[in-house]
C-alpha atoms as a PDB file:
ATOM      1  CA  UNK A   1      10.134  -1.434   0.278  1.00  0.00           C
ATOM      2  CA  UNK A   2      13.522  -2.363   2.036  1.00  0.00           C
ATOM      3  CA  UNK A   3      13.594   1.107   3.585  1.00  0.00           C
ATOM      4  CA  UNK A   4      17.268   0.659   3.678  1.00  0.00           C
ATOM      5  CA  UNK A   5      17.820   4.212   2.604  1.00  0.00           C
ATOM      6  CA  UNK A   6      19.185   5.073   5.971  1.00  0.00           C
ATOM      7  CA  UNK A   7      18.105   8.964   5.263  1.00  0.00           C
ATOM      8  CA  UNK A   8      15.986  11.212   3.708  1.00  0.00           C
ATOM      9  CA  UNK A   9      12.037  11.143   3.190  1.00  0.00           C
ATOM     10  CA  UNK A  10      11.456   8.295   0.653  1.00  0.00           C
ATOM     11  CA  UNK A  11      11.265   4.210   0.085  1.00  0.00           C
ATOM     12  CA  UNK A  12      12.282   2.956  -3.016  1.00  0.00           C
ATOM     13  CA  UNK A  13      10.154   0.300  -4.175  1.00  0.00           C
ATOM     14  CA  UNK A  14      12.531  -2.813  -5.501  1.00  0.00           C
ATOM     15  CA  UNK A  15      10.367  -4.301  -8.019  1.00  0.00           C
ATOM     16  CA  UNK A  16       9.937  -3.054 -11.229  1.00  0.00           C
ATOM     17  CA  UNK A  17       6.454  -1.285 -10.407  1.00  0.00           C
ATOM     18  CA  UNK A  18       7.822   2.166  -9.256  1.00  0.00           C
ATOM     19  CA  UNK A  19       5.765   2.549  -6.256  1.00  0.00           C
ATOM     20  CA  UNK A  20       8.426   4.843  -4.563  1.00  0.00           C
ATOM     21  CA  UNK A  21       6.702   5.788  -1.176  1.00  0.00           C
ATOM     22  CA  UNK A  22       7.542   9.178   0.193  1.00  0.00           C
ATOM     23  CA  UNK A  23       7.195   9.862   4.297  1.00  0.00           C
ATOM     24  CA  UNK A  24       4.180  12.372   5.210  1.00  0.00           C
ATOM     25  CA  UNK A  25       3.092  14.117   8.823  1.00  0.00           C
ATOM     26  CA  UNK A  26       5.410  14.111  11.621  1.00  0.00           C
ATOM     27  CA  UNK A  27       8.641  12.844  10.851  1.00  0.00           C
ATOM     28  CA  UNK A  28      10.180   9.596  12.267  1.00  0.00           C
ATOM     29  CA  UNK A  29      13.459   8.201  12.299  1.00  0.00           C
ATOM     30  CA  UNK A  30      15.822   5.589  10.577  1.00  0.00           C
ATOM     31  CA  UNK A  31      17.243   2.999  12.488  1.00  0.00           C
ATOM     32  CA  UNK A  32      19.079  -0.201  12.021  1.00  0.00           C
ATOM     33  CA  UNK A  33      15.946  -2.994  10.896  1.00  0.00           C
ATOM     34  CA  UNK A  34      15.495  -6.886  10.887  1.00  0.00           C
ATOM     35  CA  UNK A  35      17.106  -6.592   7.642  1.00  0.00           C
ATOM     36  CA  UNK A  36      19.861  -3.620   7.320  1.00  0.00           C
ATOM     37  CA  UNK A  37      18.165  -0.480   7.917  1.00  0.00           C
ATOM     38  CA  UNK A  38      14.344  -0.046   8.784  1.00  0.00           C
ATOM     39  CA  UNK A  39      12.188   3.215  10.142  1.00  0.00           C
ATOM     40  CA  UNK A  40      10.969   3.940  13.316  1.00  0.00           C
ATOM     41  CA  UNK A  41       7.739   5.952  12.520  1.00  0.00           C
ATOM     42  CA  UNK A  42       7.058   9.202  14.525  1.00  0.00           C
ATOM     43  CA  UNK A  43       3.108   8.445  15.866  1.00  0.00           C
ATOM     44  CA  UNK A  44       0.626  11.067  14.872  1.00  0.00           C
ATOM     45  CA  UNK A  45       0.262  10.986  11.382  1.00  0.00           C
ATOM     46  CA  UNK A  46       3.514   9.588  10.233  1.00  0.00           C
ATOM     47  CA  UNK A  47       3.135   7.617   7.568  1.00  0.00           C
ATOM     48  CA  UNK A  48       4.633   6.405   4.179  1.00  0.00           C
ATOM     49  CA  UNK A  49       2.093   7.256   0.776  1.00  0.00           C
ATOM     50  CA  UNK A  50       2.181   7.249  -2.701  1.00  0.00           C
ATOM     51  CA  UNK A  51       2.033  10.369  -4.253  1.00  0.00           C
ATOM     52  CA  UNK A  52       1.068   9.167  -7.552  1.00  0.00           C
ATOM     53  CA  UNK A  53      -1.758   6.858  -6.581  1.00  0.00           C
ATOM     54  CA  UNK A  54      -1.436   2.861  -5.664  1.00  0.00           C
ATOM     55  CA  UNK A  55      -1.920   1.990  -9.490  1.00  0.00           C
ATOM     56  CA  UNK A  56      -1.021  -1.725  -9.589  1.00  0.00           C
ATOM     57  CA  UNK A  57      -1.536  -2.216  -6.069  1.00  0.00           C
ATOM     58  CA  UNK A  58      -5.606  -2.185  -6.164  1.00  0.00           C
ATOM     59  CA  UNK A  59      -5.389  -5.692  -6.676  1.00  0.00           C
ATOM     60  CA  UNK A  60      -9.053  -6.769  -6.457  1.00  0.00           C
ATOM     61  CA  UNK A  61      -7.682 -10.786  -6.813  1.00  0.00           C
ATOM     62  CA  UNK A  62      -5.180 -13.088  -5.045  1.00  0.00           C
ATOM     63  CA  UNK A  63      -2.578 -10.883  -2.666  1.00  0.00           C
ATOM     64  CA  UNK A  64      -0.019 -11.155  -0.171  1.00  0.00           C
ATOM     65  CA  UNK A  65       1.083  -8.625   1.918  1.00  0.00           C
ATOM     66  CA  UNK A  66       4.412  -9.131   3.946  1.00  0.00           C
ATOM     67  CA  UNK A  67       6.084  -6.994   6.322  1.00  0.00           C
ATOM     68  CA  UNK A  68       8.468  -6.913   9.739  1.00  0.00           C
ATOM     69  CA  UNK A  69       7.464  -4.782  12.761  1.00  0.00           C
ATOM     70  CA  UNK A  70       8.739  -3.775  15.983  1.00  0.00           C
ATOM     71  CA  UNK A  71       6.189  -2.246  18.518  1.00  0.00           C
ATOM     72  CA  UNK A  72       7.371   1.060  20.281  1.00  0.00           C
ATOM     73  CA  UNK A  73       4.159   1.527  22.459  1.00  0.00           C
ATOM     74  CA  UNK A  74       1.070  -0.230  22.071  1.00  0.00           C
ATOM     75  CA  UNK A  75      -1.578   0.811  18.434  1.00  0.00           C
ATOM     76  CA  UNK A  76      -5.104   0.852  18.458  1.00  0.00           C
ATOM     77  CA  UNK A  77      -6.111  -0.023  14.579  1.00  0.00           C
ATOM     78  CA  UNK A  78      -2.699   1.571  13.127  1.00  0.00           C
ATOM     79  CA  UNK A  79      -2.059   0.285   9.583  1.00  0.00           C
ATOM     80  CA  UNK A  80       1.273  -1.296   8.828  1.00  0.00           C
ATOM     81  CA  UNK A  81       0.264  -1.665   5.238  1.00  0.00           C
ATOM     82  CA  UNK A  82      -2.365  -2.057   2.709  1.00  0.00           C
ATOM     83  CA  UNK A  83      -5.678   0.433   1.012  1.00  0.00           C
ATOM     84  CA  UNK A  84      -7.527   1.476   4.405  1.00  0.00           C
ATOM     85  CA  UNK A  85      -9.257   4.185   5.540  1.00  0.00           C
ATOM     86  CA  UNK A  86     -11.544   5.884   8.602  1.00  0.00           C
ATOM     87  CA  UNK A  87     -15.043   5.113   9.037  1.00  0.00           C
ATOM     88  CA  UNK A  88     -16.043   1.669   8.475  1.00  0.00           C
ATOM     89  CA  UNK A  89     -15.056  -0.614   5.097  1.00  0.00           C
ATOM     90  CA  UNK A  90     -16.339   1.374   2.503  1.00  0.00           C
ATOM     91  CA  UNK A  91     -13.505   2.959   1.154  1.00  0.00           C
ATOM     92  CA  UNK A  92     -11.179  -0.026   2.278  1.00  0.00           C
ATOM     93  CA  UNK A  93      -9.862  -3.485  -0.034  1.00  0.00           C
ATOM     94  CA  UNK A  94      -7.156  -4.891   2.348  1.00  0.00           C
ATOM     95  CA  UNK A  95      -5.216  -4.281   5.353  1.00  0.00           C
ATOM     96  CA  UNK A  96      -2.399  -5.649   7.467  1.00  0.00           C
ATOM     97  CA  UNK A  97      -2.971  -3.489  10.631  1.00  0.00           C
ATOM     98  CA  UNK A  98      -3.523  -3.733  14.068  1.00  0.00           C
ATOM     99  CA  UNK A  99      -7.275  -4.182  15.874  1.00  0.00           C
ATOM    100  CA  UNK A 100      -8.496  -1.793  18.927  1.00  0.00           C
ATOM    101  CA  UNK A 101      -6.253  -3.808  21.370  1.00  0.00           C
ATOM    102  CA  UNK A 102      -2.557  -3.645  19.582  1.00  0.00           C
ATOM    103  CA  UNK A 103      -3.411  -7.441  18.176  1.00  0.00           C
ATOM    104  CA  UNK A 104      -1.914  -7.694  14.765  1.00  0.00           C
ATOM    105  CA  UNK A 105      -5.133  -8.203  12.112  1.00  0.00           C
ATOM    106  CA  UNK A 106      -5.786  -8.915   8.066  1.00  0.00           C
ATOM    107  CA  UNK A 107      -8.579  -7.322   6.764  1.00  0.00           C
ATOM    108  CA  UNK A 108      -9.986  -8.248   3.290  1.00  0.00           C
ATOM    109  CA  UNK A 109     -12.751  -6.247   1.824  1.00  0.00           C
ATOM    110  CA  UNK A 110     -15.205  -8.051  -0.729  1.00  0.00           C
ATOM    111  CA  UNK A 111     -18.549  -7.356  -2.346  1.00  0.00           C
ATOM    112  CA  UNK A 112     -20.644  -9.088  -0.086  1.00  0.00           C
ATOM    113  CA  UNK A 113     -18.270 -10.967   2.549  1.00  0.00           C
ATOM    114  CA  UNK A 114     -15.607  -9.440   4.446  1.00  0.00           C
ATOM    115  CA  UNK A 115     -12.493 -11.179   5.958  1.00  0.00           C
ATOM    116  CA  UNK A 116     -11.057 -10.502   9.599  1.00  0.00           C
ATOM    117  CA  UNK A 117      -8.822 -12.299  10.792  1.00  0.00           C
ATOM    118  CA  UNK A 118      -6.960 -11.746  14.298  1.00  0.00           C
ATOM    119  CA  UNK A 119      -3.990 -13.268  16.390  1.00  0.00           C
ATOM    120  CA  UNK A 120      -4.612 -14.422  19.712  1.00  0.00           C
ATOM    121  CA  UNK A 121      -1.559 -12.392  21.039  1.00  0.00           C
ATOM    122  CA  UNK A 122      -0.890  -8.579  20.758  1.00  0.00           C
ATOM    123  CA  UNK A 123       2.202  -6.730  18.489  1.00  0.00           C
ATOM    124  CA  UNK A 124       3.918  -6.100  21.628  1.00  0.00           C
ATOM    125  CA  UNK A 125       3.830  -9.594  23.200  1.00  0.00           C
ATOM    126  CA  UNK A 126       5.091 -11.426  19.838  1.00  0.00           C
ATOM    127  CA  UNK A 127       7.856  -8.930  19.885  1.00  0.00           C
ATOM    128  CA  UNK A 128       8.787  -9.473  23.250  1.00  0.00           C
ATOM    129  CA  UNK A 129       9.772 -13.224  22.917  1.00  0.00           C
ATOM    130  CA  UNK A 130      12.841 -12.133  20.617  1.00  0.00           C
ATOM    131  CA  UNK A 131      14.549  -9.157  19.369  1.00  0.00           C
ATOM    132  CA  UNK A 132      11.311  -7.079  19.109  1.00  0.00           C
ATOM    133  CA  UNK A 133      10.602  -7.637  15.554  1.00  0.00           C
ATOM    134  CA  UNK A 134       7.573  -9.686  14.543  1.00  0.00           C
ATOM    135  CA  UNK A 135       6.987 -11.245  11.025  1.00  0.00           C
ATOM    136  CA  UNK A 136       3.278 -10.801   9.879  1.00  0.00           C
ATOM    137  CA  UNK A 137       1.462 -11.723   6.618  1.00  0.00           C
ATOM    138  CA  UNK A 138      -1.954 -11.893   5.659  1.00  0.00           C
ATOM    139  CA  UNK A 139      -3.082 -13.760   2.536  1.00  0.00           C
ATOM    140  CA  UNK A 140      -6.224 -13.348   0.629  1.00  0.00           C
ATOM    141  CA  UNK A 141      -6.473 -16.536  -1.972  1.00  0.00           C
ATOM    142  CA  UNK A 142      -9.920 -16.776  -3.584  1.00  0.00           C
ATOM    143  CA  UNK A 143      -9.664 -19.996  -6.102  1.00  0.00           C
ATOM    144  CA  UNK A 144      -8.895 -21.634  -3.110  1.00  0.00           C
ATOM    145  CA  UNK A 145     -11.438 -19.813  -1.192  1.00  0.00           C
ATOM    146  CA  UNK A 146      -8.755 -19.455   1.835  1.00  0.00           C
ATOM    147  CA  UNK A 147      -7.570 -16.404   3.794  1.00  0.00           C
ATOM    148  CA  UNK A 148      -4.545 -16.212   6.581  1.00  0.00           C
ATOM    149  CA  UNK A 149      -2.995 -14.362   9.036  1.00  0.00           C
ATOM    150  CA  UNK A 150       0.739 -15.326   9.760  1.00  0.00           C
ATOM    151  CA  UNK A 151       2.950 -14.556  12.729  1.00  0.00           C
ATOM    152  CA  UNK A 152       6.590 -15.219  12.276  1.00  0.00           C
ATOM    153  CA  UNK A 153       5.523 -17.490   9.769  1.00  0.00           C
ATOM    154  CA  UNK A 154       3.052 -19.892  12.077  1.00  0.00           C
ATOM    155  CA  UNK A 155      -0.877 -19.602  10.713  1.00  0.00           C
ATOM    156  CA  UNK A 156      -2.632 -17.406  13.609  1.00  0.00           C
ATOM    157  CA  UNK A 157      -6.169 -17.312  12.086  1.00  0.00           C
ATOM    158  CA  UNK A 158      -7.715 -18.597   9.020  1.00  0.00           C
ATOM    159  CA  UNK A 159     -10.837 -19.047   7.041  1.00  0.00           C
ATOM    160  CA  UNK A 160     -12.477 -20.411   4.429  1.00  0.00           C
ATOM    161  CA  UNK A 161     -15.638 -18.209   4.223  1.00  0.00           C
ATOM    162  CA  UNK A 162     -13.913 -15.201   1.829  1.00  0.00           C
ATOM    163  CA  UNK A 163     -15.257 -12.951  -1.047  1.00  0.00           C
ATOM    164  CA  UNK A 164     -15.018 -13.715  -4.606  1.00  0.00           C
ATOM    165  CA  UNK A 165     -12.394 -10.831  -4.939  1.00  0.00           C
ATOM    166  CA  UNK A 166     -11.730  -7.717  -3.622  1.00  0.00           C
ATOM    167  CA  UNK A 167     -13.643  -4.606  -4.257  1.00  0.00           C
ATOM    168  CA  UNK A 168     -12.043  -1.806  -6.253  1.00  0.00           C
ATOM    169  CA  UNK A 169     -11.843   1.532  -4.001  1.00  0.00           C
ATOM    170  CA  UNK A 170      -9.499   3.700  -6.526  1.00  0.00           C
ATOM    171  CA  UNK A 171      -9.923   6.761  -4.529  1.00  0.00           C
ATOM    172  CA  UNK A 172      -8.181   5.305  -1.499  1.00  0.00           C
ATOM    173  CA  UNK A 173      -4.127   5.076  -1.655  1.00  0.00           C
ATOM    174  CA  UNK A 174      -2.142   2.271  -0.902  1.00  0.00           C
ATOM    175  CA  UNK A 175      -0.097   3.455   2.171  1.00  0.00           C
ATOM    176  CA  UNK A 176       2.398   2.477   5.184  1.00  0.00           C
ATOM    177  CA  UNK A 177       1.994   3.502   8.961  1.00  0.00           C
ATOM    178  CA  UNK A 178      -1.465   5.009   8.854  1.00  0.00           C
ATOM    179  CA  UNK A 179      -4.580   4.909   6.953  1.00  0.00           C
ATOM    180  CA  UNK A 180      -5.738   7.101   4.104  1.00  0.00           C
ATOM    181  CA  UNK A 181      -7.610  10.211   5.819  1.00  0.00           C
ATOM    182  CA  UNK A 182      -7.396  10.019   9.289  1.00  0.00           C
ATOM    183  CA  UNK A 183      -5.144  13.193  10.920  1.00  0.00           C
ATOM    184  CA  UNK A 184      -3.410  11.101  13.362  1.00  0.00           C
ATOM    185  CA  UNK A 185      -6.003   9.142  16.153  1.00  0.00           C
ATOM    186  CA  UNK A 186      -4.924   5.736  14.890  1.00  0.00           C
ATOM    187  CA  UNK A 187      -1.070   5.336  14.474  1.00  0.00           C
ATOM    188  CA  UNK A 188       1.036   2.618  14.203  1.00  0.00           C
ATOM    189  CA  UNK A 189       3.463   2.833  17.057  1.00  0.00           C
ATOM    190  CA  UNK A 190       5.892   0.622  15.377  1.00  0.00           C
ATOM    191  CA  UNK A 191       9.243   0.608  13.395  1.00  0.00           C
ATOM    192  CA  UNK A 192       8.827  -0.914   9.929  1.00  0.00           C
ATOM    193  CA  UNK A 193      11.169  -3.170   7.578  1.00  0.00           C
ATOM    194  CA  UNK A 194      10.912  -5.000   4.402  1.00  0.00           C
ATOM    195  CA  UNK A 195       7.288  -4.305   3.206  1.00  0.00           C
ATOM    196  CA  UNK A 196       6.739  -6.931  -0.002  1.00  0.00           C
ATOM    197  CA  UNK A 197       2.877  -7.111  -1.471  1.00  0.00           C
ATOM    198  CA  UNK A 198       2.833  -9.991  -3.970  1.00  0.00           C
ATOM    199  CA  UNK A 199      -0.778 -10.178  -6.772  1.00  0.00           C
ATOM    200  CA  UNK A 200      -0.787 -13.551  -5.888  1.00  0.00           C
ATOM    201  CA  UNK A 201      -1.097 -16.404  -2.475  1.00  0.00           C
ATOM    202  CA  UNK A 202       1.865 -17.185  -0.928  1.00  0.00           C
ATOM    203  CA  UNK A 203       2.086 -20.444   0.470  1.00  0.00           C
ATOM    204  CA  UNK A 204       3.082 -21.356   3.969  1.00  0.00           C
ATOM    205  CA  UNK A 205       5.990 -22.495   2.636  1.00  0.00           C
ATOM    206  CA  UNK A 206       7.099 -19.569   1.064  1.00  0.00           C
ATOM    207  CA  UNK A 207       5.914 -17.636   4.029  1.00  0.00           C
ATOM    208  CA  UNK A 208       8.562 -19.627   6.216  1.00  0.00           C
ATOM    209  CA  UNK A 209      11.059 -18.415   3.483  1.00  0.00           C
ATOM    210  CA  UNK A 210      10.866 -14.960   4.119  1.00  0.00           C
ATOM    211  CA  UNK A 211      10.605 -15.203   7.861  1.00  0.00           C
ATOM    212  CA  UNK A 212      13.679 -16.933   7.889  1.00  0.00           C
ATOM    213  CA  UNK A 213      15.163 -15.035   5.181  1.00  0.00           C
ATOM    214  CA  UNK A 214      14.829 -11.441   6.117  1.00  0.00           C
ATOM    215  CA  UNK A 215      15.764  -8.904   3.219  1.00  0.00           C
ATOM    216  CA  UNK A 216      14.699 -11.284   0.954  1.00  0.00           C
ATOM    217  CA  UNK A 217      11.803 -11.544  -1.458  1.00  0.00           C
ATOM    218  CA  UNK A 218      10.418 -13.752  -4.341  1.00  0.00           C
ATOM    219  CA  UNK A 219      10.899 -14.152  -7.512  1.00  0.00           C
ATOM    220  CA  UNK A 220       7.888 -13.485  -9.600  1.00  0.00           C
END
């Protein structure tokens, strides 16, 4: 999701999957991005979901999840992307989010093992040493039994203690900006750009590429 649009209520997904996300609760606004345009979301419960279910995103193996962000005010657990939702981890798989104190977090959900992975410094302090938008990826690989959390493409908390896969929650949606059922307490103050999810582990490598490549992606 580019979310170069520059109007109206929906993100086009780019890849061939269809995963067209459509903007729900209070409305936000578009504004120029990292990359082109991007959108500012409007707290609350603004947020970007798919209407017809997250289909070949409940990836219960390998997956990278990719996205730019620019705080507006501090976020206590808002999602940026990824299958979350309110009270605890049973109905999540993955998340890139934020934790209680604005700190930006990977979450990885797995039958007996959980991930959680945290950088040292919040959303709005990573922003702050540039032009406000921060680079963050979390990667979940489990041949290699590895998990990361990248910011602006430096490795800001890893492990090697991970699930064998991910557990499959169809019920919850895949969605951008907030998580699945909540009615607005956790938002993510934040403007978004350039949202990728990949089924598989991205190296660091390839993780450098799109930080210094913004608007770009990778081939399959």
């Amino acid at each position: 999701w580019t979310f170069d649009e520059g109007a109206g209520n929906t993100a086009g997904d780019l890849s061939a999957n269809g995963n067209t996300a459509t903007q729900a609760g209070t409305a936000g606004s578009w504004i120029t991005g990292k990359a082109d345009e991007a959108y500012e979301l409007g707290g609350s419960d603004c947020r970007f979901e798919l209407l017809s279910g997250s289909g070949d995103l409940q990836v219960t193996g390998a997956v990278t999840v990719s996205a730019w962000v620019n705080s507006t005010a501090a976020s206590s657990y808002g999602l940026i992307a990824g299958i979350d939702d309110v009270g605890g981890t049973a109905n999540d798989m993955y998340a890139l989010k934020t934790d209680g104190s604005d700190k930006p977090h990977w979450a990885v959900i797995g039958p007996g093992t959980d991930v959680g992975l945290t950088a040292s410094s919040t959303l709005s302090t990573l922003g702050a040493a540039g032009d406000g938008w921060v680079h963050l990826v979390g990667v979940y690989d489990p041949d290699t039994e590895f998990a990361g959390l990248y910011t602006n493409g430096v490795l800001a908390d890893s492990t090697t203690t991970v699930p064998p896969s991910i557990q499959s929650i169809p019920a919850t949606p895949f969605q951008i900006g907030h998580n699945a059922s909540d009615s607005g307490g956790y938002p993510l103050n934040a403007a978004v750009d350039d949202i990728q999810v990949y089924d598989q582990a991205l190296s660091a490598a390839q993780i450098a590429y799109l930080c210094n490549s913004p608007g770009n992606a990778l081939s399959a």
